[in-house]
C-alpha atoms as a PDB file:
ATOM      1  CA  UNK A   1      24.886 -26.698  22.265  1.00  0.00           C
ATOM      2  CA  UNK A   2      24.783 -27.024  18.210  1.00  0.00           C
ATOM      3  CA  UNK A   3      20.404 -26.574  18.086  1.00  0.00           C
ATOM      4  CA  UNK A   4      21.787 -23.189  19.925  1.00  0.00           C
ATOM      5  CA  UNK A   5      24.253 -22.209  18.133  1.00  0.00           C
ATOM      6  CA  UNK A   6      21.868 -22.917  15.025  1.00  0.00           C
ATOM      7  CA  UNK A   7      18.735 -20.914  16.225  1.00  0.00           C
ATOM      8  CA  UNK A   8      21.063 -18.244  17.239  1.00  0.00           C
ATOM      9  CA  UNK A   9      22.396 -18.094  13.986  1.00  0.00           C
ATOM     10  CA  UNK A  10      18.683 -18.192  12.209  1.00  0.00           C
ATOM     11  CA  UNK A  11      17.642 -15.976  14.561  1.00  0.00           C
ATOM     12  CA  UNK A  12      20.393 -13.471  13.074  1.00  0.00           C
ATOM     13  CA  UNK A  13      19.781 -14.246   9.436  1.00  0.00           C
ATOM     14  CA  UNK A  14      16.058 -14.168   9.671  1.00  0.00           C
ATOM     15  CA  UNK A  15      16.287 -10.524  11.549  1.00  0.00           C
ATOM     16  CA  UNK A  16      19.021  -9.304   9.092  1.00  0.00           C
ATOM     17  CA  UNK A  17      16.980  -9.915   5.600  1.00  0.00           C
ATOM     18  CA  UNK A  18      13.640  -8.797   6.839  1.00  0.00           C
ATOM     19  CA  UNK A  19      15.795  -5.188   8.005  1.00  0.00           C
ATOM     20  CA  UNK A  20      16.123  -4.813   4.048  1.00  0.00           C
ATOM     21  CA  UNK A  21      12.945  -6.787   2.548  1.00  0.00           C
ATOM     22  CA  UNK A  22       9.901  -4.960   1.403  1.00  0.00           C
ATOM     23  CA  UNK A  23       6.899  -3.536   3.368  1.00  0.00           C
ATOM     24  CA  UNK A  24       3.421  -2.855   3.044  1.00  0.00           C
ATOM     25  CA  UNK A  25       1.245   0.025   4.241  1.00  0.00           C
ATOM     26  CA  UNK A  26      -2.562  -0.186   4.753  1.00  0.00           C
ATOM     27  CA  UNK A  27      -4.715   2.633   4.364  1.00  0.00           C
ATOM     28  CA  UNK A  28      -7.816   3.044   7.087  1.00  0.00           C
ATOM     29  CA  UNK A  29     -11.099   1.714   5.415  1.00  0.00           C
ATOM     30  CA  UNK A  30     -12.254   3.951   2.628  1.00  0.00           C
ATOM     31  CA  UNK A  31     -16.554   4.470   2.395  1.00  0.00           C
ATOM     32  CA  UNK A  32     -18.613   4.219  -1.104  1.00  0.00           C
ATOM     33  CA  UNK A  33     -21.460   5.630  -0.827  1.00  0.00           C
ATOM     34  CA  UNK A  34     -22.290   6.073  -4.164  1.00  0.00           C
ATOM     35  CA  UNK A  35     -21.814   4.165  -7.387  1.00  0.00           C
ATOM     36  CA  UNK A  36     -20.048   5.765  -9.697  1.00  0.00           C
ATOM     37  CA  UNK A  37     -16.696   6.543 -11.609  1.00  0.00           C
ATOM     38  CA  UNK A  38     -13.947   7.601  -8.491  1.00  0.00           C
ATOM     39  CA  UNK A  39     -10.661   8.667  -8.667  1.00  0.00           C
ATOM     40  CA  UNK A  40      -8.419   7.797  -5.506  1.00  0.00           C
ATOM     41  CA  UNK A  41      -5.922  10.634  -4.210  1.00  0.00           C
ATOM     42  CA  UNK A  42      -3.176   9.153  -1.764  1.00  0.00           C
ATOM     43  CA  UNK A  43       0.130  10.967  -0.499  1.00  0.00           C
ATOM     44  CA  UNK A  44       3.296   9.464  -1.222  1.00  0.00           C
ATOM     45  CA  UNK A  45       6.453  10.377   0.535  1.00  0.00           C
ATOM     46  CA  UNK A  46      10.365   8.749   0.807  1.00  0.00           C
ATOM     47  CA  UNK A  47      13.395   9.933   1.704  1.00  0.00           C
ATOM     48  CA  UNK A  48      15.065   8.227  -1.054  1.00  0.00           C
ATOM     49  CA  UNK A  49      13.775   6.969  -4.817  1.00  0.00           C
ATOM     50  CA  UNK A  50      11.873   3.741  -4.925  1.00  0.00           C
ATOM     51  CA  UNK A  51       9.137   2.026  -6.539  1.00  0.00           C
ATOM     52  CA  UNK A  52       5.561   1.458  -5.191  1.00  0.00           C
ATOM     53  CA  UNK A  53       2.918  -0.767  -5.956  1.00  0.00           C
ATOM     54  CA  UNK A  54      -0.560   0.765  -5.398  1.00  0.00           C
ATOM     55  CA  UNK A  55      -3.595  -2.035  -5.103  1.00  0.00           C
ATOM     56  CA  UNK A  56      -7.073  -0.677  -3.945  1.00  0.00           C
ATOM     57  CA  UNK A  57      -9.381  -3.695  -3.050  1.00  0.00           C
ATOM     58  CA  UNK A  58     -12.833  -3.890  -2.393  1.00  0.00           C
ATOM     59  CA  UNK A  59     -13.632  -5.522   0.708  1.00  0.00           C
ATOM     60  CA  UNK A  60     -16.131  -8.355   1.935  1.00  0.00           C
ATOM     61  CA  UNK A  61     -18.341  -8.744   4.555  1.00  0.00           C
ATOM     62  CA  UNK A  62     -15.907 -11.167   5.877  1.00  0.00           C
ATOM     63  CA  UNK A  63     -13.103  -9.207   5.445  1.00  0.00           C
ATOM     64  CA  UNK A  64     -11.967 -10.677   2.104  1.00  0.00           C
ATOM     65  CA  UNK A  65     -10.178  -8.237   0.086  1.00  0.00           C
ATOM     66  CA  UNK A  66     -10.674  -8.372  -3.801  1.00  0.00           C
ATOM     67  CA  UNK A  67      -8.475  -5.695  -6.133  1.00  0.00           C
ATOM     68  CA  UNK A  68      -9.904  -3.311  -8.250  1.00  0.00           C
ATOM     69  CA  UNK A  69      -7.143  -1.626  -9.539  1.00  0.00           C
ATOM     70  CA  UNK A  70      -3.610  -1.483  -9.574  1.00  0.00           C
ATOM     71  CA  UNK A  71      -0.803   0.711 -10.298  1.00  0.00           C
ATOM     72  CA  UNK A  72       3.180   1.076 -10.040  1.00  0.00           C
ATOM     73  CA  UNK A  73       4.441   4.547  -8.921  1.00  0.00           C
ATOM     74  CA  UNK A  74       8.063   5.904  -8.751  1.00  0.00           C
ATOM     75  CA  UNK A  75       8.313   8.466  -5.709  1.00  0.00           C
ATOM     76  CA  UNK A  76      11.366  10.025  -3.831  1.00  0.00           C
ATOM     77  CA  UNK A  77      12.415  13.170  -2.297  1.00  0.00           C
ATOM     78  CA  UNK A  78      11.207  15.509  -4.647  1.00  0.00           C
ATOM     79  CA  UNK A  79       7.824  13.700  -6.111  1.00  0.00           C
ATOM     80  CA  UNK A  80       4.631  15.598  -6.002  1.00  0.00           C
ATOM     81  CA  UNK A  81       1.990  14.338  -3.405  1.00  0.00           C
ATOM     82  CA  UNK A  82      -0.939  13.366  -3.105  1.00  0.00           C
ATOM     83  CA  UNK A  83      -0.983  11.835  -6.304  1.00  0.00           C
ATOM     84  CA  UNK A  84      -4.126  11.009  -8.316  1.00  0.00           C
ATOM     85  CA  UNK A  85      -5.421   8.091 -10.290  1.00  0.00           C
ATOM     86  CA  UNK A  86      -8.536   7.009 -11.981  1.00  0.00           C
ATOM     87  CA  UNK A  87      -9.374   3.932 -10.480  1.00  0.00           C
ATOM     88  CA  UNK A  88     -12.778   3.189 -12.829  1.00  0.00           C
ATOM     89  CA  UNK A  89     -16.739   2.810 -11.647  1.00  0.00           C
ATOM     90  CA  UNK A  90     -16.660   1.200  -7.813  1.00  0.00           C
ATOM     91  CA  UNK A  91     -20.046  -0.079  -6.570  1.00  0.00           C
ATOM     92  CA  UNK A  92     -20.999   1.287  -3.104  1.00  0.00           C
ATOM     93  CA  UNK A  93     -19.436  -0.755  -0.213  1.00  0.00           C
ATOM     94  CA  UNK A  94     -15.833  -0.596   1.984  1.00  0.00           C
ATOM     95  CA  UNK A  95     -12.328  -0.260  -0.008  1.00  0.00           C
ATOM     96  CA  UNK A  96      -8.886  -0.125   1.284  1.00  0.00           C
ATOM     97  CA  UNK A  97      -5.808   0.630  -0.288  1.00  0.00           C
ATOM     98  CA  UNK A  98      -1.999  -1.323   0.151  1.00  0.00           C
ATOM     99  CA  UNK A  99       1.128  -0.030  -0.738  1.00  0.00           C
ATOM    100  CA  UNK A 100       4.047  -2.191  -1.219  1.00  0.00           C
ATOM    101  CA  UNK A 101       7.153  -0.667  -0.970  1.00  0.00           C
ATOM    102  CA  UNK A 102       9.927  -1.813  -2.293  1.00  0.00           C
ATOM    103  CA  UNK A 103      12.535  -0.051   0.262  1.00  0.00           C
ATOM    104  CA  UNK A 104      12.452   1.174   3.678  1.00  0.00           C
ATOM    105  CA  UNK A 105      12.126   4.389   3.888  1.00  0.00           C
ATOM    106  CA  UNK A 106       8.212   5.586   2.744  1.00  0.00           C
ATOM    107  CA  UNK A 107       5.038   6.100   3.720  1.00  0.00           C
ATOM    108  CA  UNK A 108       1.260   5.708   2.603  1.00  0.00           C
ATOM    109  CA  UNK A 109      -0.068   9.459   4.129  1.00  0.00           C
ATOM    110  CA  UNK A 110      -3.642  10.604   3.215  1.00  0.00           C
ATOM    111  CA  UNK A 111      -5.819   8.277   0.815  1.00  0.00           C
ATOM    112  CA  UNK A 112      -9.287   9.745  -0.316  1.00  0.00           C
ATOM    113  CA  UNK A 113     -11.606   8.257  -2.999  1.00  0.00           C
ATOM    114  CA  UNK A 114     -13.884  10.819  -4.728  1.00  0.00           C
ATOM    115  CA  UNK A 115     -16.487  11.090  -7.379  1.00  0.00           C
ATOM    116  CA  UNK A 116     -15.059  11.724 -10.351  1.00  0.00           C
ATOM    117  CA  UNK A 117     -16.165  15.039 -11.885  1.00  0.00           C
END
């Protein structure tokens, strides 16, 4: 009756933290075709203020991810989107971008990377 009583009890903790902890979103896989300077555009939207963490990665042929760039953006109800960031010369190949929210209430919407002009 106690090992109940005690997973219960986990069970409840466990479920209450992760409703407040962090997420992340994952874009879809983002195509280089050619080498060259790119700047990434992604939408950013939240019902309330909070701080994001944008980290584009180049991915492996076995799925390994390996980040290119990095960035911290503050978004909320009234922020501009897409926003738009430099992101440097990326060799042909796969990419995909995270975003690590620090609340619970955004989302990652439409991510692009394009030439630089």
């Amino acid at each position: 009756m106690k090992k109940v009583v005690l997973i219960l009890l986990l069970a409840c903790f466990s479920f209450s933290t992760s409703a407040f902890a962090a997420y992340t979103a994952t874009s879809h896989d983002l195509t280089v075709s050619q080498p060259a300077q790119h700047k990434l555009s992604v939408g950013l939207w939240s019902t309330t203020n909070e701080t994001v963490e944008l980290s584009l990665y180049a991915k492996g042929p076995s799925g390994q991810l390996n980040k290119v760039f990095s960035t911290t953006v503050n978004i909320g109800p009234t922020s501009t989107s897409p926003v738009e960031y430099s992101v440097g010369y990326l060799s042909a190949g796969t990419y995909v971008l995270k975003g690590q929210f620090q609340g619970s209430y955004g989302s990652l919407g439409p991510v692009s990377l394009n030439q630089a002009n």
